[in-house]
Structure formats: C-alpha cells, structure tokens
Protein backbone atom coordinates (compact mmCIF):
# COMPACT_ATOMS: atom_id res chain seq x y z
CA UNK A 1 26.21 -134.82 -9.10
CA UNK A 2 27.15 -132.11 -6.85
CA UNK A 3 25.15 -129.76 -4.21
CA UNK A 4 26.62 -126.91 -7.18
CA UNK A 5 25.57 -128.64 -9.92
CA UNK A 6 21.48 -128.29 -10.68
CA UNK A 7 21.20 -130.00 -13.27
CA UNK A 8 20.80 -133.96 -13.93
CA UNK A 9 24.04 -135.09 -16.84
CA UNK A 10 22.43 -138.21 -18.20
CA UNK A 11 25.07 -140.55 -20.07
CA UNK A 12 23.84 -142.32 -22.99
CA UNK A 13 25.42 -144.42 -26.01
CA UNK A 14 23.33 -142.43 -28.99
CA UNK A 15 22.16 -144.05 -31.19
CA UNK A 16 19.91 -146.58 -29.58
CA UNK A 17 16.27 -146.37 -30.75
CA UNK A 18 13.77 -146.08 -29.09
CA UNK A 19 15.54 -145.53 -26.02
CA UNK A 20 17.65 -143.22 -27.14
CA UNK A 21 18.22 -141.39 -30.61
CA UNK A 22 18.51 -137.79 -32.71
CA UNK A 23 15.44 -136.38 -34.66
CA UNK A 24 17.80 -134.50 -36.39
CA UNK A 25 19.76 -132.03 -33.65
CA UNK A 26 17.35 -133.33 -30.83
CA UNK A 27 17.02 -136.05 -28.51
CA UNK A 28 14.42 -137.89 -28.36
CA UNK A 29 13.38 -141.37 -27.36
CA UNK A 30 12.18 -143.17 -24.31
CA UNK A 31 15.43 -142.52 -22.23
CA UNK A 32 15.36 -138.69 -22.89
CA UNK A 33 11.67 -138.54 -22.30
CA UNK A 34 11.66 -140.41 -19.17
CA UNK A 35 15.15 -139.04 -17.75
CA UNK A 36 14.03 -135.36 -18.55
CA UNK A 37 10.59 -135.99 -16.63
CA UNK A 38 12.45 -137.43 -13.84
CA UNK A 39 14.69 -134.18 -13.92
CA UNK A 40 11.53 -131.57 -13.27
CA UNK A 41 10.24 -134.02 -10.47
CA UNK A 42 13.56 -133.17 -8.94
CA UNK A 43 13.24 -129.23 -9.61
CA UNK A 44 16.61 -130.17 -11.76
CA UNK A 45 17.80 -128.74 -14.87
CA UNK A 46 18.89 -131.98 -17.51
CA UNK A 47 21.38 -132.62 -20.50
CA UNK A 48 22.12 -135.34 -22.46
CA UNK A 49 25.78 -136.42 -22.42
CA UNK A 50 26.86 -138.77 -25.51
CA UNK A 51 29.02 -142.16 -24.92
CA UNK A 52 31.01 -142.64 -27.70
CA UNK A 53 33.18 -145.64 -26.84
CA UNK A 54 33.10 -148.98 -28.96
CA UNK A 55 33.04 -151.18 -26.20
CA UNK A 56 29.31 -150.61 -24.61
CA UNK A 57 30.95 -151.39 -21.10
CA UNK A 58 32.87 -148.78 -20.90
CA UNK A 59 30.23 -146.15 -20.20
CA UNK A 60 30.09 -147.20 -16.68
CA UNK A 61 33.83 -146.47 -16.59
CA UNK A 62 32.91 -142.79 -17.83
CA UNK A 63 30.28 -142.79 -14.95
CA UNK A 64 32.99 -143.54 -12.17
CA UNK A 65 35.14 -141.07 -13.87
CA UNK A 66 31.91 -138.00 -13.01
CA UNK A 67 31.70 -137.68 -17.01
CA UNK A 68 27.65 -137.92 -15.93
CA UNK A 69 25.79 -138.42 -13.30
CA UNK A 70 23.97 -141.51 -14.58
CA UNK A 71 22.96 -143.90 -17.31
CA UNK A 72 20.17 -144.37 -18.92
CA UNK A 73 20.52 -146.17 -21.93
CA UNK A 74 18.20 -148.80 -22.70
CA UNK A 75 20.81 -150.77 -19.97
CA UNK A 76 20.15 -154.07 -18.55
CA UNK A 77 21.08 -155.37 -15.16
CA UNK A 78 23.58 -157.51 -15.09
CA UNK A 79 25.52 -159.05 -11.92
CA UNK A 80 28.86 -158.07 -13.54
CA UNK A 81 27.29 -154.18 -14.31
CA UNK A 82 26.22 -154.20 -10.12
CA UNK A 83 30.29 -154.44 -9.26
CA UNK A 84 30.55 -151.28 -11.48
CA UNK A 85 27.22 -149.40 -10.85
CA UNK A 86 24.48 -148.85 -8.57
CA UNK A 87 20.72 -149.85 -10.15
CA UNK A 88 17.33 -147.67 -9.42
CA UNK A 89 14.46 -150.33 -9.62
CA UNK A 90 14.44 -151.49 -13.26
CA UNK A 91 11.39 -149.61 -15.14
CA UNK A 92 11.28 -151.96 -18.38
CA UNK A 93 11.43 -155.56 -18.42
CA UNK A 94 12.42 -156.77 -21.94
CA UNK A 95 15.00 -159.52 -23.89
CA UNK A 96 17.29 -160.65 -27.03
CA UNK A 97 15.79 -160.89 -30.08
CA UNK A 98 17.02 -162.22 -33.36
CA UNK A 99 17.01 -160.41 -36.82
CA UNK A 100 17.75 -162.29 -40.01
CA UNK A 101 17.40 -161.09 -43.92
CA UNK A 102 14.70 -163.80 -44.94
CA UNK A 103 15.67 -163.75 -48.52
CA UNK A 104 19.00 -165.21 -47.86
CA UNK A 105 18.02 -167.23 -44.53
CA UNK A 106 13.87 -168.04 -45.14
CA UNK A 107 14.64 -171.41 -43.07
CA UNK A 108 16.21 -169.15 -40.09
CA UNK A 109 13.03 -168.93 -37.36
CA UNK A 110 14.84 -168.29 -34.11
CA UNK A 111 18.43 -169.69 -32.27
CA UNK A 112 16.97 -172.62 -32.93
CA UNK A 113 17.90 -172.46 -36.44
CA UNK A 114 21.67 -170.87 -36.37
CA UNK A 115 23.51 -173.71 -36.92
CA UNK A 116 26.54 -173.17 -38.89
CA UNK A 117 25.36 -169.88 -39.15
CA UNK A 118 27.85 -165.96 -38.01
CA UNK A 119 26.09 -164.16 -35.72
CA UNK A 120 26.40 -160.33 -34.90
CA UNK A 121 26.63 -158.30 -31.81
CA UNK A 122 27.84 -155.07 -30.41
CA UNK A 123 30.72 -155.13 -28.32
CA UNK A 124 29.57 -154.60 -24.37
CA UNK A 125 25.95 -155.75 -25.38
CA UNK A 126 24.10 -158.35 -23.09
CA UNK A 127 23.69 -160.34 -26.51
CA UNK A 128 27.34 -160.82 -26.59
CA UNK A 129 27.28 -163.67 -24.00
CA UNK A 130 24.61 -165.31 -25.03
CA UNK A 131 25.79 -165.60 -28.79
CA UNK A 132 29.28 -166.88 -27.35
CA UNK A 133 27.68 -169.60 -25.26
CA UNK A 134 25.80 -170.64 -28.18
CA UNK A 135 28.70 -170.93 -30.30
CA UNK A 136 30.51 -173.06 -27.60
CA UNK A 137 27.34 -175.73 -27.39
CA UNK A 138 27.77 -175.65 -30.77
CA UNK A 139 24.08 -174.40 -31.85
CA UNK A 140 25.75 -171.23 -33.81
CA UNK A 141 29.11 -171.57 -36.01
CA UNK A 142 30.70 -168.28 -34.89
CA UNK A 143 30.25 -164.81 -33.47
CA UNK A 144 31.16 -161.19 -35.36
CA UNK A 145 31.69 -158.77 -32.61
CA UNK A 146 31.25 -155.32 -34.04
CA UNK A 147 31.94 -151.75 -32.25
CA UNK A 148 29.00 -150.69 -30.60
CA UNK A 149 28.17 -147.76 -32.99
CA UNK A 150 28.40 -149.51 -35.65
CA UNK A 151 24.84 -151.49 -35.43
CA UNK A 152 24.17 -150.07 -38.90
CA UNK A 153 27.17 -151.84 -40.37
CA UNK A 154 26.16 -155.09 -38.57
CA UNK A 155 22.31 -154.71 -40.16
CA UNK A 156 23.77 -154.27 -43.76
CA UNK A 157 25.80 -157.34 -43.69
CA UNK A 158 22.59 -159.39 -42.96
CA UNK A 159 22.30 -158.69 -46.43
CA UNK A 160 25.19 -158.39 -48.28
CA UNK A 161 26.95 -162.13 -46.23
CA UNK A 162 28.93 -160.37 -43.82
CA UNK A 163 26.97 -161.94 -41.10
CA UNK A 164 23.93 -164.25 -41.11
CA UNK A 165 22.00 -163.55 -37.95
CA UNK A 166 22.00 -159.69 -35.53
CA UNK A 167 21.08 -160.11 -31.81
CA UNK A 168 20.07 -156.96 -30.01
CA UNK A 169 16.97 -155.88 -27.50
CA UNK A 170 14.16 -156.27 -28.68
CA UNK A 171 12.64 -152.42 -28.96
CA UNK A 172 16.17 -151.82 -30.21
CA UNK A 173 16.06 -154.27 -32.84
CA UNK A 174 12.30 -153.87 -34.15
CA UNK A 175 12.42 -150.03 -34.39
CA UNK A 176 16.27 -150.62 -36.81
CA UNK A 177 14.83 -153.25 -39.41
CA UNK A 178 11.59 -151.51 -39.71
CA UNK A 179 12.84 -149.88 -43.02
CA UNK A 180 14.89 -153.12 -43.84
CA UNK A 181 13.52 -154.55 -46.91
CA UNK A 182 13.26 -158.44 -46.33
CA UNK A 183 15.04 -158.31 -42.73
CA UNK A 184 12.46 -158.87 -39.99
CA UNK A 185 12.91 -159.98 -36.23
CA UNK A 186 11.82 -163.74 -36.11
CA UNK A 187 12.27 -164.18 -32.61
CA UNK A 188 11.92 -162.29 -29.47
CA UNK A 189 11.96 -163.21 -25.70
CA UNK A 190 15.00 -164.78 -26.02
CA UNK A 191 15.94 -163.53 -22.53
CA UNK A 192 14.46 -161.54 -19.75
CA UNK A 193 16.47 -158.51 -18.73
CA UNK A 194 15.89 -155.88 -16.50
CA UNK A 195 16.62 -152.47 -17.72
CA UNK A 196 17.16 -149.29 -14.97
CA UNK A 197 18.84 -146.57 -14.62
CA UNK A 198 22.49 -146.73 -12.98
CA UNK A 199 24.37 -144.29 -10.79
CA UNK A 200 27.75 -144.25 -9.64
CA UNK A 201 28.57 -146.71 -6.65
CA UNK A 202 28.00 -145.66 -3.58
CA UNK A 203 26.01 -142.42 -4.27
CA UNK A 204 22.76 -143.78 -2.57
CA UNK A 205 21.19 -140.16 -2.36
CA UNK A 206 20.99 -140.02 -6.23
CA UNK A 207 20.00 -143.31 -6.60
CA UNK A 208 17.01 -142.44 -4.15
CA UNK A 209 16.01 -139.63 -5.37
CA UNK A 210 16.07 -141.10 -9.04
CA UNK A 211 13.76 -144.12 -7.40
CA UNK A 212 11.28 -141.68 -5.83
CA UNK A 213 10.92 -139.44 -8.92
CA UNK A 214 10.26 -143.07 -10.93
CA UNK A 215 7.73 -143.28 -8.65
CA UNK A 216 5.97 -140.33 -8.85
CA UNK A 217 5.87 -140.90 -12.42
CA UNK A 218 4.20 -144.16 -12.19
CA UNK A 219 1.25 -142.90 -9.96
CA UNK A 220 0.62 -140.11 -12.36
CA UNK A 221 0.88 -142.12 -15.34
CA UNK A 222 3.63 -140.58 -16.90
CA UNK A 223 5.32 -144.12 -17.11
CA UNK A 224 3.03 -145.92 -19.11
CA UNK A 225 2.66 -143.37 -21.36
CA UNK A 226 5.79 -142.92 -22.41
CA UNK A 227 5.93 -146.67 -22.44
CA UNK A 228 3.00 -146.90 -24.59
CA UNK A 229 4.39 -143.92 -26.91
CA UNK A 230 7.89 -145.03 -27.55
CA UNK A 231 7.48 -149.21 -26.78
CA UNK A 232 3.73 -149.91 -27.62
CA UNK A 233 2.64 -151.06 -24.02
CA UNK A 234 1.88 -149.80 -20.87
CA UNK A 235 1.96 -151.61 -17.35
CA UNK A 236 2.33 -150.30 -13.69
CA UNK A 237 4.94 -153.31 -13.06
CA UNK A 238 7.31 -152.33 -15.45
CA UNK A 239 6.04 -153.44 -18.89
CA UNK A 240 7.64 -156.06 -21.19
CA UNK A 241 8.41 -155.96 -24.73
C-alpha cells in the first residue's frame, strides 16, 4: 500500500464461507466484516480484491506481486506461509474437520475411520498435508486433490463416489454441508491453526498498523461480535471453533 493509495486492497480466495463469500453482488462474511472495520480504524477507504488461482498458495504470490495489500482469507499460519508473508497476531484459532455423506459411509466417525477410504482437499489448503501424511501411515487409501474453487465439486462427490471423505476448516466446512442432505461434519479439532491476516514481507508499517486497529477492535468489542455473528463464539483471546 502506498502513501497515494487511501484505501486498504484486501486479497481474498471468494468463495470461502463464513470468512469470505457473495450475498448475491456483495461481500459479506467474517473477513469482509472484520477487514472493512479495520479499514475505518485506519481513516482508510477498503475493496475487496478476488484470488482466483487453483492452487490456494498462490495468493501470497499475488501479494508479493502488489495485486493487494493483504490477505485475509480465513488463512492459517503456517511456517512455510512465514517465508512468503508477514502475519498480524492471529485473531481466530480454529482446525481440520472431516465431512462424510453418512448414507454411504454411516461407519465413518472421524480419521480414525478412513481406512481404505479417498479423501478430498483443495489444492494449497492446510488439509492437504495432513491428508497426505495420513495416506503415507497408511490410515487413509488415497488423496483427491481438487482446484481450490472447486469445493462444490469435491462436496458432490461425497455423494455420488467420487470421493469418500472432504477435509476443510472447520467454519468453512459446517457453514457448506449445512444444506447437504445426509452429509454432516463428524469430526472437528482435528488440528489447531492459527488464522491472521498476512502482509507482504517486509512491510512492517502495515503489518502494525493492521495489529493496532485489531486491537482497537477487541477493546470495543467489535471482535467478538463479529465472531459471535459469523462463527457462533466470542472470546477476547482469539476464539476457537
């Protein structure tokens, strides 16, 4: 962000509910809500910028490239994401969960159960490690790595075969099945992630000024409202779901 520029560019991989989504032409979500309110603490103007890539990683290659000025997308911490990115304190502490259709997998409870059993991910999502490490000790028979917009395809093959088992965030995953006859989230907390906003590397004024408007918005409550509107809880330390 420039000394020219007033106005916050906010990269985001749409759609990614609640963090991030369209109620029809307008953004709404956690993300927006929170990024926007952060924006008017700064006496900034905001827009949402859209990441369309396939590969989830690759919006941090857009950020380097001054495409935004950060990213706030539902985006966990990661020690491979800090060589790419600088982190504001993480405002949302949350984890993998696991979505099955019950009618064709009632015996499927949690990773426990995915033996011999395809599992789903998006390509660039944090589940995508933890699914391949699985498969290698043997506790899942194989991984289905599908473009990261295309969640929607990955949620209709728990159904039709195409895969048996979709691991995403929790919030994520919960709000997408919620219309899902017989697919449900049987397990949650399968990890603990930290999710922040990230700014380009090196720019430590942005980054600061980001951390200080997070801050304001915690003492005035702003926070855990929108955490308890968009996520169901509310806590000063950063809230887990």
């Amino acid at each position: 962000m420039t000394t020219a520029v007033r106005s916050l560019r906010v990269g985001s991989a749409l759609p990614d509910p609640p963090f991030e989504f369209r109620d029809g032409e307008t953004p709404a979500g956690f993300d927006v809500e929170f990024t926007r309110a952060v924006a008017q603490v700064l006496g900034l103007g905001w827009s949402l910028v859209p990441y369309r890539g396939t590969d989830f990683n690759g919006i941090f290659d857009a950020l380097a490239g001054d495409e935004f000025d950060c990213i706030a997308s539902g985006t966990t911490v990661t020690p491979e994401r800090r060589t790419r990115a600088d982190f504001c304190a993480p405002y949302l502490v949350s984890g993998q969960s696991l979505a099955v259709d019950t009618s064709r997998h009632p015996g499927v409870r949690g990773v426990d159960d995915l033996g011999g059993l395809t599992v789903g991910v998006q390509h660039g999502n944090t589940s995508q490690p933890i699914v391949e490490r699985l498969v290698a000790e043997g506790r899942a028979g194989a991984i289905r790595v599908y473009a990261y917009d295309r969640i929607g395809q990955a949620l209709d093959d728990l159904s039709s075969g195409g895969c048996d088992a979709v691991m995403k965030l929790a919030p994520v995953l919960t709000w997408l099945v919620r219309d899902r006859p017989h697919v449900e989230v049987v397990e949650r907390g399968i990890s603990r992630e930290e999710i922040a906003v990230a700014v380009r590397t090196g720019d430590h004024a942005l980054r600061e000024r980001i951390e200080s408007a997070q801050r304001t918005l915690a003492a005035d409550g702003t926070l855990d409202r929108l955490r308890s509107r968009w996520l169901g809880i509310g806590e000063p330390e950063g809230g887990s779901y």
